[in-house]
Protein backbone atom coordinates (compact mmCIF):
# COMPACT_ATOMS: atom_id res chain seq x y z
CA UNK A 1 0.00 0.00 0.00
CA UNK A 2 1.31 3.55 -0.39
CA UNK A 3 0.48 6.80 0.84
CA UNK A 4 -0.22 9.75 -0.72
CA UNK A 5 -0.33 13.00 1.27
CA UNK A 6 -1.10 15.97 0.58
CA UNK A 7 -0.80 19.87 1.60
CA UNK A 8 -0.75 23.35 0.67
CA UNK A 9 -4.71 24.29 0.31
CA UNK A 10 -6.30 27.26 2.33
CA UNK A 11 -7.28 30.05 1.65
CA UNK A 12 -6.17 32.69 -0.71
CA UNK A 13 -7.15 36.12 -2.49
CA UNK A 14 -8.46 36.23 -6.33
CA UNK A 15 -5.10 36.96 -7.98
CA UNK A 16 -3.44 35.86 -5.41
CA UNK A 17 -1.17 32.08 -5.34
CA UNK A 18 -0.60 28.82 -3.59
CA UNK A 19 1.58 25.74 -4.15
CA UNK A 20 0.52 22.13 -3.30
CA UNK A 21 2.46 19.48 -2.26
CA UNK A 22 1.99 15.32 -2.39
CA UNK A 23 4.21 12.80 -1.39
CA UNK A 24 4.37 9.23 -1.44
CA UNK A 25 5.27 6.81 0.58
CA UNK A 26 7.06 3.81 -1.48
CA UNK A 27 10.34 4.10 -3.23
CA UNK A 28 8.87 2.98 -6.36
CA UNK A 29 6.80 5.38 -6.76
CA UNK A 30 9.40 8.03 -8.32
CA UNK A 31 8.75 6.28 -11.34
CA UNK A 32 4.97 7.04 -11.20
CA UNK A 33 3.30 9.73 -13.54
CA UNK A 34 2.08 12.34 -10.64
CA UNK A 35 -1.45 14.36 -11.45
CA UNK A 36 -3.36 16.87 -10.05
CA UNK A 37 -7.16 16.66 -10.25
CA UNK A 38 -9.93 19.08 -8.33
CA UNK A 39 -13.41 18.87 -8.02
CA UNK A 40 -15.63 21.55 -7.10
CA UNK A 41 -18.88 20.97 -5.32
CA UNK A 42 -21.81 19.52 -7.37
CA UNK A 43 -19.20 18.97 -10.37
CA UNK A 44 -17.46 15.89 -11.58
CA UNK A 45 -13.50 15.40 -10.35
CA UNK A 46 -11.43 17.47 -13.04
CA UNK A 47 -7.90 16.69 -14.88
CA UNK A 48 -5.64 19.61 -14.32
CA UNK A 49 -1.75 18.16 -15.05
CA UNK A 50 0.50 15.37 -15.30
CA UNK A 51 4.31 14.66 -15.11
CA UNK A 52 5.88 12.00 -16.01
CA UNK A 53 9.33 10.85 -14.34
CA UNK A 54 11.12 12.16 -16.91
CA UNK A 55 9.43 15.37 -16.47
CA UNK A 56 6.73 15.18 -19.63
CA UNK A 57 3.40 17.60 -18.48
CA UNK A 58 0.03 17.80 -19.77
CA UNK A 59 -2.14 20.71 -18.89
CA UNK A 60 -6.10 21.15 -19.46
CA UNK A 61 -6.49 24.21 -21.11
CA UNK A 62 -8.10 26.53 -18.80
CA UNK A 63 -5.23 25.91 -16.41
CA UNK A 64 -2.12 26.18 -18.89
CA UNK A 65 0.00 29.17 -18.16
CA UNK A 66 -1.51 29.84 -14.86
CA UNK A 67 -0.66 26.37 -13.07
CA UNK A 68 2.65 24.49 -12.95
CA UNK A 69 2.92 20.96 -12.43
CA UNK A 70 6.93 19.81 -11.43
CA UNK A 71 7.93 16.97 -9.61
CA UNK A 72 11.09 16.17 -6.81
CA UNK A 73 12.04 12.48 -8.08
CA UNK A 74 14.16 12.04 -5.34
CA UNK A 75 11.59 12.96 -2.37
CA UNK A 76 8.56 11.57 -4.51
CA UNK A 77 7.14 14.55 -4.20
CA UNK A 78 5.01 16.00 -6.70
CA UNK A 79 4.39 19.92 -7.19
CA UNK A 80 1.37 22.27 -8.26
CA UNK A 81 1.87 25.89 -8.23
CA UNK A 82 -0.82 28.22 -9.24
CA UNK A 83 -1.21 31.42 -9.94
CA UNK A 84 -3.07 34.22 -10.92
CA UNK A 85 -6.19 32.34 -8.84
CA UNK A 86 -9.60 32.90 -9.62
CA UNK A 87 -13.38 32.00 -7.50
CA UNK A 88 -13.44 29.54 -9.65
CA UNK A 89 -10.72 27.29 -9.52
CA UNK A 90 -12.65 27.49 -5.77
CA UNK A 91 -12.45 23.04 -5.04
CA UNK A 92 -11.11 20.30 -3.46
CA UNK A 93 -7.46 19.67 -4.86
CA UNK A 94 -6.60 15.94 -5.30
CA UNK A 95 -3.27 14.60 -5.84
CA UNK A 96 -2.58 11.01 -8.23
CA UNK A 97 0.48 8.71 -8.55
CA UNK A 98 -0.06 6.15 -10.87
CA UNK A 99 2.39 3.51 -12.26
CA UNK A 100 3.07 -0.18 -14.03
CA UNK A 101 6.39 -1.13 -11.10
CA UNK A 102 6.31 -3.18 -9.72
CA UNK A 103 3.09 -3.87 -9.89
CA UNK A 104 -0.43 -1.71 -11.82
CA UNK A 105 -1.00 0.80 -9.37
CA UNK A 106 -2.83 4.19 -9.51
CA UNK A 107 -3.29 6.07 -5.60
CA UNK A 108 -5.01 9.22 -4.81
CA UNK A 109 -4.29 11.22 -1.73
CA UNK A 110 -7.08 12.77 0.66
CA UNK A 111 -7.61 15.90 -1.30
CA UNK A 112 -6.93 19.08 0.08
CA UNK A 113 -9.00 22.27 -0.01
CA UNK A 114 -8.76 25.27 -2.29
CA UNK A 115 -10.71 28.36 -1.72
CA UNK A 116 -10.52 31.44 -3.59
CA UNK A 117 -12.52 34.44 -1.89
CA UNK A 118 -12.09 38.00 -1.06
């Protein structure tokens, strides 16, 4: 089993920025492709970005050029920093490790909560 925790979420200004954390417990898992999801309340959980270990990203559109994905191999730590935040991107922020070693495994941590308010 691993463990994936994550931290970072409060609250923050519009405009204003934040950077997540999530970390994993298992050695392995620096070979994982780390995500970022969110889902706001009464909406489906949300794709934001990917990395791959060798530091590939995928953004959803809306997101690109205001959120960066990056990722600490080393400390298995993956990294979302966002600016430029709007009431909308208002949601719970969920963090994914997913991998094929040494065995098919795709973990989610708790989620941690984003709120975007004057």
């Amino acid at each position: 089993q691993v463990e994936v925790v994550e931290s970072g979420g409060g609250l923050v200004q519009p405009g204003g920025s934040l950077k997540l954390s999530c970390a994993a417990s298992r050695s392995f898992t620096w070979l994982a492709v780390m995500g970022w999801y969110r889902q706001a309340p009464g909406k489906q959980r949300e794709f934001l970005a990917n990395i791959t270990s060798d530091f590939n990203t995928n953004y959803l559109d809306s997101v690109r050029g205001r959120f960066t994905i990056s990722r600490d191999n080393a400390k298995k730590t993956a990294y979302l920093e966002m600016n430029s935040l709007r009431p909308e991107d208002t949601a719970v922020y969920y963090c994914n490790f997913r991998g094929s070693y040494p065995y098919n495994y795709n973990y989610w941590g708790q989620g941690t909560q984003v709120t975007v308010s004057s």
